[in-house]
C-alpha atoms as a PDB file:
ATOM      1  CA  UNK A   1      13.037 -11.787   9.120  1.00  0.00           C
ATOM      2  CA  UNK A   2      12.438  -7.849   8.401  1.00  0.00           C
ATOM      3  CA  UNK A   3      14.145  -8.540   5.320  1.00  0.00           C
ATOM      4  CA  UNK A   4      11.869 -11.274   3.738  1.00  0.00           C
ATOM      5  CA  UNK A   5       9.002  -8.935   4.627  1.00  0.00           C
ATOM      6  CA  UNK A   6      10.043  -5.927   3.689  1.00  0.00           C
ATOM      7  CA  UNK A   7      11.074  -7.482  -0.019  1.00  0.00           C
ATOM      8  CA  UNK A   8       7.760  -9.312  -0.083  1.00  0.00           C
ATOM      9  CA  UNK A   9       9.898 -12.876  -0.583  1.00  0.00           C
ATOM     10  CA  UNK A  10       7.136 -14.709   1.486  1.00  0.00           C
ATOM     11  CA  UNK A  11       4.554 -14.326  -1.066  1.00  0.00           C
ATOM     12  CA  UNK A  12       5.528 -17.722  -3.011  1.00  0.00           C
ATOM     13  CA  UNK A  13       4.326 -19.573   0.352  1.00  0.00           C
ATOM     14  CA  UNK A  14       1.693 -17.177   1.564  1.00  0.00           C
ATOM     15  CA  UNK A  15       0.452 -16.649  -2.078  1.00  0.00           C
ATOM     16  CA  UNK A  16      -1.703 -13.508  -0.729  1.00  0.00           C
ATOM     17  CA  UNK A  17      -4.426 -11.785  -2.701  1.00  0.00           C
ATOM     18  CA  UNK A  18      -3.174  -8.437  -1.826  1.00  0.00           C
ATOM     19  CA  UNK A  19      -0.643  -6.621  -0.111  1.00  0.00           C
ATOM     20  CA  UNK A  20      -0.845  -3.769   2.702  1.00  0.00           C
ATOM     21  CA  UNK A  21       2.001  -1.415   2.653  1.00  0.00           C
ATOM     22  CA  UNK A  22       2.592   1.903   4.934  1.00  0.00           C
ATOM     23  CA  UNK A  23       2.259   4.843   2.384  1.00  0.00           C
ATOM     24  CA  UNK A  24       5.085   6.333   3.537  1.00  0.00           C
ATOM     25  CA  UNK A  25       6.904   3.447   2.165  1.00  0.00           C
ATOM     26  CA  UNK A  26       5.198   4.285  -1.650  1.00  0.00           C
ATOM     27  CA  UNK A  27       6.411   3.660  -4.398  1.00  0.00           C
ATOM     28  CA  UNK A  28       7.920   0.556  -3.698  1.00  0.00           C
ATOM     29  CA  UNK A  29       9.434  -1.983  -6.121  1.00  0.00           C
ATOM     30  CA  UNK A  30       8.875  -4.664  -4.634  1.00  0.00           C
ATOM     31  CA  UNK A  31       5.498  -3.793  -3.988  1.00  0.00           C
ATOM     32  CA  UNK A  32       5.430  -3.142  -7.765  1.00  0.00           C
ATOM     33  CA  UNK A  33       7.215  -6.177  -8.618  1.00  0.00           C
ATOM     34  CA  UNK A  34       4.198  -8.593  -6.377  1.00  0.00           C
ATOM     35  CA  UNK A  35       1.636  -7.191  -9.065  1.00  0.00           C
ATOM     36  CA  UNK A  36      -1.442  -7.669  -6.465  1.00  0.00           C
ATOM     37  CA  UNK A  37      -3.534  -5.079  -5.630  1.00  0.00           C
ATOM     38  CA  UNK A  38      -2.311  -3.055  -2.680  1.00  0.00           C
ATOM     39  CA  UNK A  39      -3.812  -0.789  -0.099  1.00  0.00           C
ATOM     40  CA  UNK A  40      -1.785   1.651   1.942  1.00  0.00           C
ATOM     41  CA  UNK A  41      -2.254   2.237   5.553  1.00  0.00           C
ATOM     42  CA  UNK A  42      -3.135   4.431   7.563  1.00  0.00           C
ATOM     43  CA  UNK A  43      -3.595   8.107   5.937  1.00  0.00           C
ATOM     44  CA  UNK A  44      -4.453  10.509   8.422  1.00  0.00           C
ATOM     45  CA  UNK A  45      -5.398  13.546   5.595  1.00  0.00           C
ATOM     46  CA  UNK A  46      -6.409  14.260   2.211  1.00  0.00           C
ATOM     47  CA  UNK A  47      -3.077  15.605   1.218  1.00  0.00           C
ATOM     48  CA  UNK A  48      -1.386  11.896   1.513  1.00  0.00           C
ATOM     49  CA  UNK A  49      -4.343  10.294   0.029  1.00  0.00           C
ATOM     50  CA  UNK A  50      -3.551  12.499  -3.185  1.00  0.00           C
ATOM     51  CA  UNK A  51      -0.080  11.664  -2.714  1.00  0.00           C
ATOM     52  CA  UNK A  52       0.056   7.793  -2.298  1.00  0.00           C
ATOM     53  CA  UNK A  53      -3.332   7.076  -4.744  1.00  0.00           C
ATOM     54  CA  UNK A  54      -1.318   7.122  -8.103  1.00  0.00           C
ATOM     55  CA  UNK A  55       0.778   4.334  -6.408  1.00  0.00           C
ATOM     56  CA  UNK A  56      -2.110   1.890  -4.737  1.00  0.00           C
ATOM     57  CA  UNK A  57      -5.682   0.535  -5.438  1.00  0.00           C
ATOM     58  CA  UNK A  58      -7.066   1.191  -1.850  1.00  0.00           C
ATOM     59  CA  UNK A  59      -6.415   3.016   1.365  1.00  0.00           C
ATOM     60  CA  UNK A  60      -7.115   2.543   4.787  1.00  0.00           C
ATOM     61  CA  UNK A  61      -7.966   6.034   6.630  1.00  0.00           C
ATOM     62  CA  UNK A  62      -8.290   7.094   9.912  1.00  0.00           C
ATOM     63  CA  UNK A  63      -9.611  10.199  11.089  1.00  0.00           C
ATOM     64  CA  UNK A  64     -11.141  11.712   8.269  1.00  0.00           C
ATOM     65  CA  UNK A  65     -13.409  11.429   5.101  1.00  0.00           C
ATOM     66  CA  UNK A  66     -11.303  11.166   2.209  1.00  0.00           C
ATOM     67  CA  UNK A  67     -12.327  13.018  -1.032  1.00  0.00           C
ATOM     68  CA  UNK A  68     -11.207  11.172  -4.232  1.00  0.00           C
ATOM     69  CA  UNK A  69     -12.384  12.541  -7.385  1.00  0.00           C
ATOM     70  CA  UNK A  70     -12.410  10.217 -10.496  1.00  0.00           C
END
């Protein structure tokens, strides 16, 4: 079972419109490979937000106000 999740092979049934990874776990190719837009969870600080944005669309923070310049 952990290893259908982790590799994402449920999303043929599940057909989800994005994913939700742990940041920690970014980059991930099969993350990569799913092509949906993907939020990480749970960033605790701005210095993994700049870390894990080049690699997701989203976050989801806890803790603090993130600040993400464009």
């Amino acid at each position: 079972k952990k290893w259908l999740l982790k590799r994402l092979k449920l999303n043929n049934v599940a057909k989800p419109d994005f994913v939700s990874y742990e940041f920690r776990r970014l980059p991930n190719k099969y993350v990569t490979k799913a092509a949906l837009p993907t939020l990480a969870w749970t960033l605790h600080d701005n210095t993994e937000t700049e870390t894990v944005l080049p690699y997701c669309d989203n976050i989801i923070f806890e803790g603090f106000i993130p600040k993400i310049d464009k």
